[in-house]
C-alpha atoms as a PDB file:
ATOM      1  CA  UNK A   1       0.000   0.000   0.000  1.00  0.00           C
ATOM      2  CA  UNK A   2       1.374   3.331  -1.054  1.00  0.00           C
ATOM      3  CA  UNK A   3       1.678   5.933   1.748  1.00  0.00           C
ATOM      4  CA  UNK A   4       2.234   8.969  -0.958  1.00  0.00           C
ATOM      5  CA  UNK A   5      -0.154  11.367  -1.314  1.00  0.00           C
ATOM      6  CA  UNK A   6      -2.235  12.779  -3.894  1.00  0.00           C
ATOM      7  CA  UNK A   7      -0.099  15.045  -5.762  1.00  0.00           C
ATOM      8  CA  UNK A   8      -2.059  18.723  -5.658  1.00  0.00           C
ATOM      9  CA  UNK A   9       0.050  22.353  -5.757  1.00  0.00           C
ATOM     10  CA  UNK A  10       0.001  22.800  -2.153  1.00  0.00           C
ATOM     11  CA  UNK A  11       0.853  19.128  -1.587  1.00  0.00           C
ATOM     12  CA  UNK A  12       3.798  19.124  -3.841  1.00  0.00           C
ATOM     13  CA  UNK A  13       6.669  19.252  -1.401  1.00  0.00           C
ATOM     14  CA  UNK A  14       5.409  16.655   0.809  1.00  0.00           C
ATOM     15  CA  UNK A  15       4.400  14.313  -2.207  1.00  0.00           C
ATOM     16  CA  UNK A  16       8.419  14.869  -3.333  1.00  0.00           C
ATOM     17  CA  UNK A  17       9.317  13.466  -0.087  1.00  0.00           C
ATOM     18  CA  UNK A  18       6.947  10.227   0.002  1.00  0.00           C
ATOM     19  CA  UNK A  19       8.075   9.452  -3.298  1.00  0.00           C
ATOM     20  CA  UNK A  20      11.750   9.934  -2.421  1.00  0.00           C
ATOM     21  CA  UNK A  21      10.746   7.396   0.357  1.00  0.00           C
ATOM     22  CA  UNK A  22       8.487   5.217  -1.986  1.00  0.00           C
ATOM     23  CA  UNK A  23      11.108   4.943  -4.756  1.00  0.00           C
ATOM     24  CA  UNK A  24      14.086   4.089  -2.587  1.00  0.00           C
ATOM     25  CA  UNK A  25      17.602   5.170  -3.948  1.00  0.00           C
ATOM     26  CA  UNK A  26      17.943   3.161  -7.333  1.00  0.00           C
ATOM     27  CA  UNK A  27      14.360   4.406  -8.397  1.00  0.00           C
ATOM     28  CA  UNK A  28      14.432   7.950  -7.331  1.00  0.00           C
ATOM     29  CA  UNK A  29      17.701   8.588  -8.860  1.00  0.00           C
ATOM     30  CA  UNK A  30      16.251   7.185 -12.136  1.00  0.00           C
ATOM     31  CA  UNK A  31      13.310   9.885 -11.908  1.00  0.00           C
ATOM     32  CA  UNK A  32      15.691  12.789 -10.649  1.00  0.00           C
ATOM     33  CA  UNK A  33      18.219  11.975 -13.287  1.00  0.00           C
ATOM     34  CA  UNK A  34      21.204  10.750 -11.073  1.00  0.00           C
ATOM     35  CA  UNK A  35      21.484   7.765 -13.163  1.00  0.00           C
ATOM     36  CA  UNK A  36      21.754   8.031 -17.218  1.00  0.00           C
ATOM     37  CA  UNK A  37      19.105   6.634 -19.174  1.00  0.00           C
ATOM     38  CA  UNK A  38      20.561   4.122 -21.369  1.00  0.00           C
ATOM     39  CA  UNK A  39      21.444   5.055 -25.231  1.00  0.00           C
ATOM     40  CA  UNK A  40      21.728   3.546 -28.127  1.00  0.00           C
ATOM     41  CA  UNK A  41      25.144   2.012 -27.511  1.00  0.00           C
ATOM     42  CA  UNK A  42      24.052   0.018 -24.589  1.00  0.00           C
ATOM     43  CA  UNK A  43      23.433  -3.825 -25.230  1.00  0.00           C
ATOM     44  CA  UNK A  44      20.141  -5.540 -24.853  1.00  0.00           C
ATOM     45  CA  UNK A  45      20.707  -6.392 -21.367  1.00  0.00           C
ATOM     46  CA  UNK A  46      20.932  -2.705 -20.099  1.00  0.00           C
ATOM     47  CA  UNK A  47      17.942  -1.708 -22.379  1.00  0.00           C
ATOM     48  CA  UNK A  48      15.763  -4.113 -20.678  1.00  0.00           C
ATOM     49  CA  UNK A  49      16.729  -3.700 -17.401  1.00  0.00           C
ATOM     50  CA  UNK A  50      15.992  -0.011 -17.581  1.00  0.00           C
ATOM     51  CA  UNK A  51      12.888  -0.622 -18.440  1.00  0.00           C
ATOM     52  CA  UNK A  52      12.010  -2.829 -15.784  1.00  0.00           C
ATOM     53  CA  UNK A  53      13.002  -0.321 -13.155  1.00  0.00           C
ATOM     54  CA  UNK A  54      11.659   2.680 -15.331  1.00  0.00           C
ATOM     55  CA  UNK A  55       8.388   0.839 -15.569  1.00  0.00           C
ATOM     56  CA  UNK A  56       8.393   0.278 -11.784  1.00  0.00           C
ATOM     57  CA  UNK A  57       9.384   4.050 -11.187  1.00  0.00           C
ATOM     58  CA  UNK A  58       6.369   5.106 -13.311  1.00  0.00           C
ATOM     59  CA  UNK A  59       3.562   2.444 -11.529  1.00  0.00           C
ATOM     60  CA  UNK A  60       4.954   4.149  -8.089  1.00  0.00           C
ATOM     61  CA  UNK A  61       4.247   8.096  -9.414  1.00  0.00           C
ATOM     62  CA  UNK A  62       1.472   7.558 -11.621  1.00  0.00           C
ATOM     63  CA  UNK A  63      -1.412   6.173  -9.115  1.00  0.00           C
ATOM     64  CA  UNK A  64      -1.103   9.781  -7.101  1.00  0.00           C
ATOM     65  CA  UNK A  65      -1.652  11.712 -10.165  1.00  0.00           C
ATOM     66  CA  UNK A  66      -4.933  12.475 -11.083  1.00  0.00           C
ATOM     67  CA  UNK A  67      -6.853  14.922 -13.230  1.00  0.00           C
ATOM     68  CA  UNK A  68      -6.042  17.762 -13.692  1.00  0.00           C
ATOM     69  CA  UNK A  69      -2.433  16.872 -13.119  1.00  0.00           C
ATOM     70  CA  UNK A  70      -2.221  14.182 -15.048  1.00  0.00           C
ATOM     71  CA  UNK A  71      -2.617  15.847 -18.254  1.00  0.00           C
ATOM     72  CA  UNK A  72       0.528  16.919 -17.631  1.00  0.00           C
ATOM     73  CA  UNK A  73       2.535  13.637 -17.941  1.00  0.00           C
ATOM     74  CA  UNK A  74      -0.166  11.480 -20.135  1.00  0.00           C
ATOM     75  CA  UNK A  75       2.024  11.841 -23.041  1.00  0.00           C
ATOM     76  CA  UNK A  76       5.696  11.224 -21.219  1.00  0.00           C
ATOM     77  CA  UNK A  77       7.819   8.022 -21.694  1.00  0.00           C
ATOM     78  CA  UNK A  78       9.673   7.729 -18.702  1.00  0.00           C
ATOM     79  CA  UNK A  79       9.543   8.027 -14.987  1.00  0.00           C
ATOM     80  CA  UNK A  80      12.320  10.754 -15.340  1.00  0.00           C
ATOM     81  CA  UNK A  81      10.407  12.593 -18.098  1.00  0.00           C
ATOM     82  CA  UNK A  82       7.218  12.625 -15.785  1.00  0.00           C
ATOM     83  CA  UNK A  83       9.337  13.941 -12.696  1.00  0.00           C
ATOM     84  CA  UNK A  84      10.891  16.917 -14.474  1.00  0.00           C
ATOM     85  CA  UNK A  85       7.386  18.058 -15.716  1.00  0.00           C
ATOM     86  CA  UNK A  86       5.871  17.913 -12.674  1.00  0.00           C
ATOM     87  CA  UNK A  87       8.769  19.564 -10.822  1.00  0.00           C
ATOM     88  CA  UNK A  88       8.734  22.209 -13.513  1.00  0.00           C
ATOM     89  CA  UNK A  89       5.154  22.991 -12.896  1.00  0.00           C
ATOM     90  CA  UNK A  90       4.734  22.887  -8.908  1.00  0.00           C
ATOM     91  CA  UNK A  91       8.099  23.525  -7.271  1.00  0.00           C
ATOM     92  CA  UNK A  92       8.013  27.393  -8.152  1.00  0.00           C
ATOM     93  CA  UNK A  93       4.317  27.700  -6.903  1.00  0.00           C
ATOM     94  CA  UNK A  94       5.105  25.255  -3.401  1.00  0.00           C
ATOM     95  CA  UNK A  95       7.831  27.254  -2.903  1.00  0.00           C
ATOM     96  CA  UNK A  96       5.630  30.261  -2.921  1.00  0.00           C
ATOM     97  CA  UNK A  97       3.340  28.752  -0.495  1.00  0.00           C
ATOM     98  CA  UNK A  98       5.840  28.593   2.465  1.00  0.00           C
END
């Protein structure tokens, strides 16, 4: 069971923080961008197991995004792609708030 919250504007730094605990270390710095996605010069082997772990990033975020939010990320790729448009569009605003 999932402790993170629904991701709103005025819950945004507290849903940063349950998914930092959610994710654990591999998984959040796949979404943050600590780790390199692969390229085309990796082998099979290190395309797939991205995936796997990008794929379990993304079921972690996307169950405490709902509308209106999620129309932000319906059209992103990766768990990294939906964390950096998100972060673009609520940390200036929950920064704001405190």
């Amino acid at each position: 069971m999932s402790t993170i919250n629904t991701l709103t504007h005025s819950t945004y730094e507290q849903w940063c923080f349950k998914c930092k605990i959610e994710l654990g270390k591999t998984l959040y710095d796949l979404v943050t961008g600590a780790t390199d996605p692969p390229d085309e010069n990796d082998d099979e082997a290190t395309l797939s197991a991205w995936e796997v772990v990008n794929c379990d990033a993304m079921r972690i975020l996307i169950p405490s995004i709902v509308e209106p939010e999620f129309q932000l990320i319906r059209n992103c790729d990766s768990a990294a792609e939906i964390w950096t448009v998100l972060k673009a569009n609520f940390e200036d605003t929950s920064m704001l708030r405190q």
